[in-house]
PDB file of N, CA and C in Angstrom:
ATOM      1  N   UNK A   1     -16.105   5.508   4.202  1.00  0.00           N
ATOM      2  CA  UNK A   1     -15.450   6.536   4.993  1.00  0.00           C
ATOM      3  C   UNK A   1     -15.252   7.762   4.090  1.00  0.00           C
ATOM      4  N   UNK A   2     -15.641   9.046   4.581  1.00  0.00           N
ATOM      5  CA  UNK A   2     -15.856   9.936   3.545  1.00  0.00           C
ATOM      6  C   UNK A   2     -14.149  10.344   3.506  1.00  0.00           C
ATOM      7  N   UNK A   3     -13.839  11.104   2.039  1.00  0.00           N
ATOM      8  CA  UNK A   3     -12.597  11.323   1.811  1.00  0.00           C
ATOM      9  C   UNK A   3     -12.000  12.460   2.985  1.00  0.00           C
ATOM     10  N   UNK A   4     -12.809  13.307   3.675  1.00  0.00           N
ATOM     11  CA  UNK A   4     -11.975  14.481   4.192  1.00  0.00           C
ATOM     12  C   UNK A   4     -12.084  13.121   5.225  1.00  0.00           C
ATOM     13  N   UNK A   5     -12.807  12.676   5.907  1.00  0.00           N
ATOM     14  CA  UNK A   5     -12.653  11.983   7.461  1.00  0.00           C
ATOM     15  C   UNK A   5     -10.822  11.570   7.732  1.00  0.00           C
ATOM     16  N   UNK A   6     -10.593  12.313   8.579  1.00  0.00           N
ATOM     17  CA  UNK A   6      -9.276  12.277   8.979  1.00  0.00           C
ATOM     18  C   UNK A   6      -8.727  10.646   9.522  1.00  0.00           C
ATOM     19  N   UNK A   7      -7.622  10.412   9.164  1.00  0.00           N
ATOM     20  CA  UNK A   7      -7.290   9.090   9.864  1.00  0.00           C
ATOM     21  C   UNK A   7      -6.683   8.908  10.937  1.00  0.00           C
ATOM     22  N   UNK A   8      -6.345   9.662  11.724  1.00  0.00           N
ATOM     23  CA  UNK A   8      -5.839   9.276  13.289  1.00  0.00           C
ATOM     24  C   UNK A   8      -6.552   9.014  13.973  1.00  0.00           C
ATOM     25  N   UNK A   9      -7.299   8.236  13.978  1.00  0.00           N
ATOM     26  CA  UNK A   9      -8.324   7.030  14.856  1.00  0.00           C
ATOM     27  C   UNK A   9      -8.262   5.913  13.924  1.00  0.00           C
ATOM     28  N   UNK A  10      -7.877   5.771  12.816  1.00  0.00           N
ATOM     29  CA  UNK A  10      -8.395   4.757  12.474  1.00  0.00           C
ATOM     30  C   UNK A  10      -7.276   3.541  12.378  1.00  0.00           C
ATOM     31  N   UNK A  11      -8.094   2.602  11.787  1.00  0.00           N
ATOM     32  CA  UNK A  11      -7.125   1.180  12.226  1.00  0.00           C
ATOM     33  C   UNK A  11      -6.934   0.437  10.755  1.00  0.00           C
ATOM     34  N   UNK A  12      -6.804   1.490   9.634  1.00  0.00           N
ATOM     35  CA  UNK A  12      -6.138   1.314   8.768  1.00  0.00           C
ATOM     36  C   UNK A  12      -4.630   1.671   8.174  1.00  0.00           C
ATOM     37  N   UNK A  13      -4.302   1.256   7.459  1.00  0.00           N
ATOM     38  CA  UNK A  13      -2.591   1.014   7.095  1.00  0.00           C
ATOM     39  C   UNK A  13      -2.501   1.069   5.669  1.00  0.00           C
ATOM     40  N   UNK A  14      -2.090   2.540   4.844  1.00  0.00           N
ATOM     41  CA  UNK A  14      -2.029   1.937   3.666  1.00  0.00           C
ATOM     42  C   UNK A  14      -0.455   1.633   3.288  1.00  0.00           C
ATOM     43  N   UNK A  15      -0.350   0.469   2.309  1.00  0.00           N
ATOM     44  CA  UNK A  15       0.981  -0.187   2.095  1.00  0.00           C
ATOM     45  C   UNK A  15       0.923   0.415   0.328  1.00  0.00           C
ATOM     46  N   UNK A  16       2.082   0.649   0.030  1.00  0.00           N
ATOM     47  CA  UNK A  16       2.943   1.320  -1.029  1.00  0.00           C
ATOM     48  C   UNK A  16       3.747   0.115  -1.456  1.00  0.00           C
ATOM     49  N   UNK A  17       3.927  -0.732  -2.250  1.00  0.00           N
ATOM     50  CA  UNK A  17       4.852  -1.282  -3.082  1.00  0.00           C
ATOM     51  C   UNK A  17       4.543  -1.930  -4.362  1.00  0.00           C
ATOM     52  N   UNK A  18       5.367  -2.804  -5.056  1.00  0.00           N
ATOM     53  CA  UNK A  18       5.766  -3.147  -6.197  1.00  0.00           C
ATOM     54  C   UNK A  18       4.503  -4.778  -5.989  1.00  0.00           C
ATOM     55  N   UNK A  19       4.085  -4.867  -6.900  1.00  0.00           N
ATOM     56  CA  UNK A  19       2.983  -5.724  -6.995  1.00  0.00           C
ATOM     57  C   UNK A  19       3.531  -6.852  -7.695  1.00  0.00           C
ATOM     58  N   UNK A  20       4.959  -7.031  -7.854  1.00  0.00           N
ATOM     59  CA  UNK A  20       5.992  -8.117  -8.495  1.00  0.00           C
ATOM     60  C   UNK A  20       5.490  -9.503  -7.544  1.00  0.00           C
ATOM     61  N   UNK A  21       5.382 -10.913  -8.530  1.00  0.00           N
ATOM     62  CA  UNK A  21       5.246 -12.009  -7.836  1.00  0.00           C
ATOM     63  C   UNK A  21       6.132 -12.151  -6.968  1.00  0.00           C
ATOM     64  N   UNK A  22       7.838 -11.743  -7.123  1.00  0.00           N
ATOM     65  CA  UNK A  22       8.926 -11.893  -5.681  1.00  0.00           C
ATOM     66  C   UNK A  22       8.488 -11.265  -4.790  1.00  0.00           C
ATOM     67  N   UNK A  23       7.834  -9.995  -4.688  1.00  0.00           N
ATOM     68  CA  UNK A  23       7.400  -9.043  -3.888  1.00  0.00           C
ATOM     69  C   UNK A  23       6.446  -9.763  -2.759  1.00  0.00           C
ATOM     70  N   UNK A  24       5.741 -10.789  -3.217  1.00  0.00           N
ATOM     71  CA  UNK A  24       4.581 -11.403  -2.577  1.00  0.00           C
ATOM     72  C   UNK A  24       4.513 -11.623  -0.911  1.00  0.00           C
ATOM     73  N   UNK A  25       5.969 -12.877  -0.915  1.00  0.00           N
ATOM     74  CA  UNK A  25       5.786 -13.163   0.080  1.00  0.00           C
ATOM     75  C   UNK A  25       6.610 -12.210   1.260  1.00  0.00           C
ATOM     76  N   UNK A  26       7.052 -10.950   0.633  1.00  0.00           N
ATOM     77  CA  UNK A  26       7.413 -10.016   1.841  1.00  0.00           C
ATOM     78  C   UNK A  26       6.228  -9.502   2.315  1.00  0.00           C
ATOM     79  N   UNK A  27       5.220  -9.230   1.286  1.00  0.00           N
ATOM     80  CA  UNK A  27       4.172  -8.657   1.960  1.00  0.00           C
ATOM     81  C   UNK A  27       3.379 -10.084   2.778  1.00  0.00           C
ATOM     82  N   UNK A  28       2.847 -10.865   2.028  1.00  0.00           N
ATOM     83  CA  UNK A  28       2.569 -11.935   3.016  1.00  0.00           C
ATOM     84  C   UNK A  28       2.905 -12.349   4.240  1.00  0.00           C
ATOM     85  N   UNK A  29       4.309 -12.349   4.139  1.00  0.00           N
ATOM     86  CA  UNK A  29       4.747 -13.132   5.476  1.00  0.00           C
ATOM     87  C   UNK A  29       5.248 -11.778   6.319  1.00  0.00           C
ATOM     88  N   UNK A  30       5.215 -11.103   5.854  1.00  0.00           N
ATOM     89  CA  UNK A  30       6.246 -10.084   6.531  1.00  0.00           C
ATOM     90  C   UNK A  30       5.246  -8.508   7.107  1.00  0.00           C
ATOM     91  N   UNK A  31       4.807  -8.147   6.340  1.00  0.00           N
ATOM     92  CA  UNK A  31       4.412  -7.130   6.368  1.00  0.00           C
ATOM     93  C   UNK A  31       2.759  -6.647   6.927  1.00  0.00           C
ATOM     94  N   UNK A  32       2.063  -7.723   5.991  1.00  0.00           N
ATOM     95  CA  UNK A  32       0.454  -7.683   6.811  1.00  0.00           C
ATOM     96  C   UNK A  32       0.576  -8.652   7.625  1.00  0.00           C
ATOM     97  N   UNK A  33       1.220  -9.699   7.931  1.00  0.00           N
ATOM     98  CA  UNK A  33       1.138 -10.117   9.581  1.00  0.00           C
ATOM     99  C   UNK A  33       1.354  -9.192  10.490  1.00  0.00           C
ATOM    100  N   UNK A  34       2.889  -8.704  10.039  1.00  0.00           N
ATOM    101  CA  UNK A  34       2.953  -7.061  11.285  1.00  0.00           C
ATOM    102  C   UNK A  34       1.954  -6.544  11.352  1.00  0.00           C
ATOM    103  N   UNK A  35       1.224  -5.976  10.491  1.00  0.00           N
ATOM    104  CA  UNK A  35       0.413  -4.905  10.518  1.00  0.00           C
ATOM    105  C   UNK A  35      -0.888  -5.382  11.142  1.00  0.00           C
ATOM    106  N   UNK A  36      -1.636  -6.811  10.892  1.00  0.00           N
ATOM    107  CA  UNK A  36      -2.459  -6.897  11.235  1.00  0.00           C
ATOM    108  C   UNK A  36      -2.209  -7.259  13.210  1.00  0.00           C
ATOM    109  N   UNK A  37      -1.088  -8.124  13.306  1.00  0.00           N
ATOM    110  CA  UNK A  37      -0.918  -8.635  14.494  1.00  0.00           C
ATOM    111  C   UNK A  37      -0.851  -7.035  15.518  1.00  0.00           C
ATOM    112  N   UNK A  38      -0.667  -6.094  14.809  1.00  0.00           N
ATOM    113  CA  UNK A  38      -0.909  -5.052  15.477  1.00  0.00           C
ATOM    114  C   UNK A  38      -2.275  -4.199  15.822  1.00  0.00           C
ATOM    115  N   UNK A  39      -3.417  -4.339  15.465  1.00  0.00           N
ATOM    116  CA  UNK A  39      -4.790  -4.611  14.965  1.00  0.00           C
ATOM    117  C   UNK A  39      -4.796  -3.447  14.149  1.00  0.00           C
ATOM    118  N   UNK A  40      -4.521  -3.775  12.943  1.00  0.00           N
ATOM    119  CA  UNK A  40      -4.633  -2.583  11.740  1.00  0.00           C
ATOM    120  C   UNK A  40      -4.894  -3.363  10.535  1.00  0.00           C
ATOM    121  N   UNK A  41      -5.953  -2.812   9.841  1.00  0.00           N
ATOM    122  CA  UNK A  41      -6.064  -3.594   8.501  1.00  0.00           C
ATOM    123  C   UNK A  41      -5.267  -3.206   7.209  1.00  0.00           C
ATOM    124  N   UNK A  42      -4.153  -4.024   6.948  1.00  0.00           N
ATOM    125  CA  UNK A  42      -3.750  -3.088   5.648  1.00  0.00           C
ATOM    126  C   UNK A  42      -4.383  -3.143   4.513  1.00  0.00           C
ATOM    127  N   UNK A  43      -4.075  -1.579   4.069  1.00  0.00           N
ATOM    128  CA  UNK A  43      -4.994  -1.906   2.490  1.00  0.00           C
ATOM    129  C   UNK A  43      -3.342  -1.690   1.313  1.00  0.00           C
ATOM    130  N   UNK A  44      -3.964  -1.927   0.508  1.00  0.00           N
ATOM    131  CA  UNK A  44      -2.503  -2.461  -0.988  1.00  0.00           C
ATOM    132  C   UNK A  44      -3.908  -2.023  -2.172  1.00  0.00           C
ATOM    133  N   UNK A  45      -3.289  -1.139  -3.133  1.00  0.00           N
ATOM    134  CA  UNK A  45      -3.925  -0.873  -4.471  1.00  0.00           C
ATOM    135  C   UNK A  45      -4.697  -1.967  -4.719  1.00  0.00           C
ATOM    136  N   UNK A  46      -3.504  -2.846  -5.261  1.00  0.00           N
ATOM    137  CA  UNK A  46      -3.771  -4.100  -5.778  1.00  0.00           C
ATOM    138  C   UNK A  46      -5.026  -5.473  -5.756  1.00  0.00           C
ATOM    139  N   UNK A  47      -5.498  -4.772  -4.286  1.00  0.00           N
ATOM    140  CA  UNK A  47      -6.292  -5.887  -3.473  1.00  0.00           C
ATOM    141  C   UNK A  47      -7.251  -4.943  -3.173  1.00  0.00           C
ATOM    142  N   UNK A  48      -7.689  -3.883  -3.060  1.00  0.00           N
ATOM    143  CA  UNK A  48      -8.270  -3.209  -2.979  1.00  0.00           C
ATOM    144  C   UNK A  48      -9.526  -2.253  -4.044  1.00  0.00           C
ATOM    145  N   UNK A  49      -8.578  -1.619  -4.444  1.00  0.00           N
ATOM    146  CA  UNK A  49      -9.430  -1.478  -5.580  1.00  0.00           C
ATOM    147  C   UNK A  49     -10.044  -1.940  -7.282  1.00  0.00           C
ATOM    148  N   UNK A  50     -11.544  -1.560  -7.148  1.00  0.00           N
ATOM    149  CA  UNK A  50     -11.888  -2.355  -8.263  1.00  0.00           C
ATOM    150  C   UNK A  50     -11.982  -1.506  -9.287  1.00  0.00           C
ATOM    151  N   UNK A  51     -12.703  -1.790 -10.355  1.00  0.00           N
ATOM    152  CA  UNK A  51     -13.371  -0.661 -11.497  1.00  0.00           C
ATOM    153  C   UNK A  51     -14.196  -0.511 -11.367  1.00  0.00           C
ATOM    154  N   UNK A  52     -13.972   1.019 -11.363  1.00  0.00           N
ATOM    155  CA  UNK A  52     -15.426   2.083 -10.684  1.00  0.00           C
ATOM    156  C   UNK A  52     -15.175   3.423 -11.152  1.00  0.00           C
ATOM    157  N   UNK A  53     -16.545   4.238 -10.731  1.00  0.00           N
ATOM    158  CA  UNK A  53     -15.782   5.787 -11.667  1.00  0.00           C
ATOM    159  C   UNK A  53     -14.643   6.295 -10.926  1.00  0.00           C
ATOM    160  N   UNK A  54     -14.257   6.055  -9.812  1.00  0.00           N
ATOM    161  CA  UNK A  54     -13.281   6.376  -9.106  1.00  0.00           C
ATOM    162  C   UNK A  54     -12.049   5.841  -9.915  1.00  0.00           C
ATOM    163  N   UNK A  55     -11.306   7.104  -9.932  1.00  0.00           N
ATOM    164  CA  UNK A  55      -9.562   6.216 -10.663  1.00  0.00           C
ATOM    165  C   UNK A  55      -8.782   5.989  -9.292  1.00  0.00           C
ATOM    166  N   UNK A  56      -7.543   5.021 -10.084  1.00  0.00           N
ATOM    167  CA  UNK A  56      -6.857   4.615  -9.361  1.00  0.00           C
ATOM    168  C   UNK A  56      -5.929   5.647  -7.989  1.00  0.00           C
ATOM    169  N   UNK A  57      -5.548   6.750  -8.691  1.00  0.00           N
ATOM    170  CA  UNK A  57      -5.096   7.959  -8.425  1.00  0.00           C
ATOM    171  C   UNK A  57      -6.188   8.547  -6.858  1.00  0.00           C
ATOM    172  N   UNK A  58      -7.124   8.924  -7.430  1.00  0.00           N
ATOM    173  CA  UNK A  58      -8.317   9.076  -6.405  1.00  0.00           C
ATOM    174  C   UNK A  58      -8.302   8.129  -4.911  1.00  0.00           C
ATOM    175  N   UNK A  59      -8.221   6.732  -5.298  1.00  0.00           N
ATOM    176  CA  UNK A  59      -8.145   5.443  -4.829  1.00  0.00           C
ATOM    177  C   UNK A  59      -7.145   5.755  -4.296  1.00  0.00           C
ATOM    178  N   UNK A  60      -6.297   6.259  -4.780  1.00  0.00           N
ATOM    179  CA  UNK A  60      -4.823   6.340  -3.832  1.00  0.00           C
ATOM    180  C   UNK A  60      -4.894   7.258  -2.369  1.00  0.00           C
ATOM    181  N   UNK A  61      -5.137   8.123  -2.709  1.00  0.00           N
ATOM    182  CA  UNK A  61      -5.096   9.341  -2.327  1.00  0.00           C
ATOM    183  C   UNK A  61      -6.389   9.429  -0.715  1.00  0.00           C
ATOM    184  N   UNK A  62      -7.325   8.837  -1.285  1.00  0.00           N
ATOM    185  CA  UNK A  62      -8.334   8.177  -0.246  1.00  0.00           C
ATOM    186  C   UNK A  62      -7.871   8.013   1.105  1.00  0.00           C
ATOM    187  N   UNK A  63      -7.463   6.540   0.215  1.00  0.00           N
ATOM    188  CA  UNK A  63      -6.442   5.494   1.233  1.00  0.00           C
ATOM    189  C   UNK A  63      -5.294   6.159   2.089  1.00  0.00           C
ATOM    190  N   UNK A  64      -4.861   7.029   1.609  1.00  0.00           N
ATOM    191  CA  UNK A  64      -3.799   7.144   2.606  1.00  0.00           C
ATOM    192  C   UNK A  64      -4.386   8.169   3.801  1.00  0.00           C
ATOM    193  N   UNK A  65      -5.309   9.080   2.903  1.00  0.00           N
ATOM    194  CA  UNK A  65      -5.958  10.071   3.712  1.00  0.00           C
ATOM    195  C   UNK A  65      -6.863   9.733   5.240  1.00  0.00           C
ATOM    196  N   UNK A  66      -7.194   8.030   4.618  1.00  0.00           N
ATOM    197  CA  UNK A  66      -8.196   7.526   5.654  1.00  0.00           C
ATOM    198  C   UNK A  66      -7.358   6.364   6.625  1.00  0.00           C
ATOM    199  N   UNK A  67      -6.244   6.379   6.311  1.00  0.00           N
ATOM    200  CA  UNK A  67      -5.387   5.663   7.227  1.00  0.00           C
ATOM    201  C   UNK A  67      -4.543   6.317   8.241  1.00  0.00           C
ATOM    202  N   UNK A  68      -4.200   5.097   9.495  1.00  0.00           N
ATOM    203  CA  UNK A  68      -3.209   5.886  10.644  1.00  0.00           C
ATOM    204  C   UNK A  68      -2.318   6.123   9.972  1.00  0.00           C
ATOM    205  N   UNK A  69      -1.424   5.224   9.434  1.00  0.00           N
ATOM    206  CA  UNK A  69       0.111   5.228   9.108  1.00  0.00           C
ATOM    207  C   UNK A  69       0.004   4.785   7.657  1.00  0.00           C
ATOM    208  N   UNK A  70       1.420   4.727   7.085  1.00  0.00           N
ATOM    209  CA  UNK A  70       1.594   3.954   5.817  1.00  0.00           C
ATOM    210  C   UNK A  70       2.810   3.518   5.758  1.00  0.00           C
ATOM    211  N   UNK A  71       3.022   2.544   5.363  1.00  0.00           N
ATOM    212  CA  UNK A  71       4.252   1.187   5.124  1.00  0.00           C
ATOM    213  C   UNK A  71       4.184   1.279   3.467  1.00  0.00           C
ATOM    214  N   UNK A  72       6.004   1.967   3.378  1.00  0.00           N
ATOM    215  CA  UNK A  72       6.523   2.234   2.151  1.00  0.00           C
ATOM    216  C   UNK A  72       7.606   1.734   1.614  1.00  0.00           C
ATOM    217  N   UNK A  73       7.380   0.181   0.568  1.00  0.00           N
ATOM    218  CA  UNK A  73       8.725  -0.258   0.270  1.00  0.00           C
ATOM    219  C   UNK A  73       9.007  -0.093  -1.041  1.00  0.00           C
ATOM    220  N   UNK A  74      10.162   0.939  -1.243  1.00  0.00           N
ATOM    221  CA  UNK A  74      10.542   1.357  -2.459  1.00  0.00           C
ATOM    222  C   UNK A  74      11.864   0.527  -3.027  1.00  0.00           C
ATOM    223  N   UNK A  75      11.996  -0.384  -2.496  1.00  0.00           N
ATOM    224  CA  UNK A  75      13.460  -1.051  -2.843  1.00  0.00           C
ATOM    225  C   UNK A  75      13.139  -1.338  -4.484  1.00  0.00           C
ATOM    226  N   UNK A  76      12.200  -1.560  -5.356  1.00  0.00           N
ATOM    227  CA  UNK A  76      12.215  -1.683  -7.086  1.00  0.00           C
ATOM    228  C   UNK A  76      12.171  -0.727  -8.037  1.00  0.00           C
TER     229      UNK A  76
END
């Protein structure tokens, strides 16, 4: 998906949080069930991107650009 392609059509979700093992099962149980049971794929840094010439930063910035919404948990 090219970087300008706008995301209000699309049926992605990028998620923002703390990549802590406690963190896990909020996103597990909690968060990409919502998201998917809603038909949206979430994407997470973490699970997403690999090593490539693209940085993480870039990677970021993508993602949110090419998503409907974004799910932001700053509680750490």
């Amino acid at each position: 998906m090219p970087l300008l392609e706008s995301g209000k059509d699309s049926t992605r979700c990028f998620v923002a949080m703390a990549f802590m093992g406690d963190m896990e099962p909020i996103y597990t149980e909690g968060i990409f069930n919502a998201i998917e049971a809603n038909g949206f794929r979430p994407i997470r840094v973490d699970k997403e991107h690999t090593e490539n010439e693209q940085t993480i930063n870039d990677f970021i910035i993508a993602s949110i650009k090419q998503s409907r919404f974004c799910i932001a948990d700053l509680t750490r």
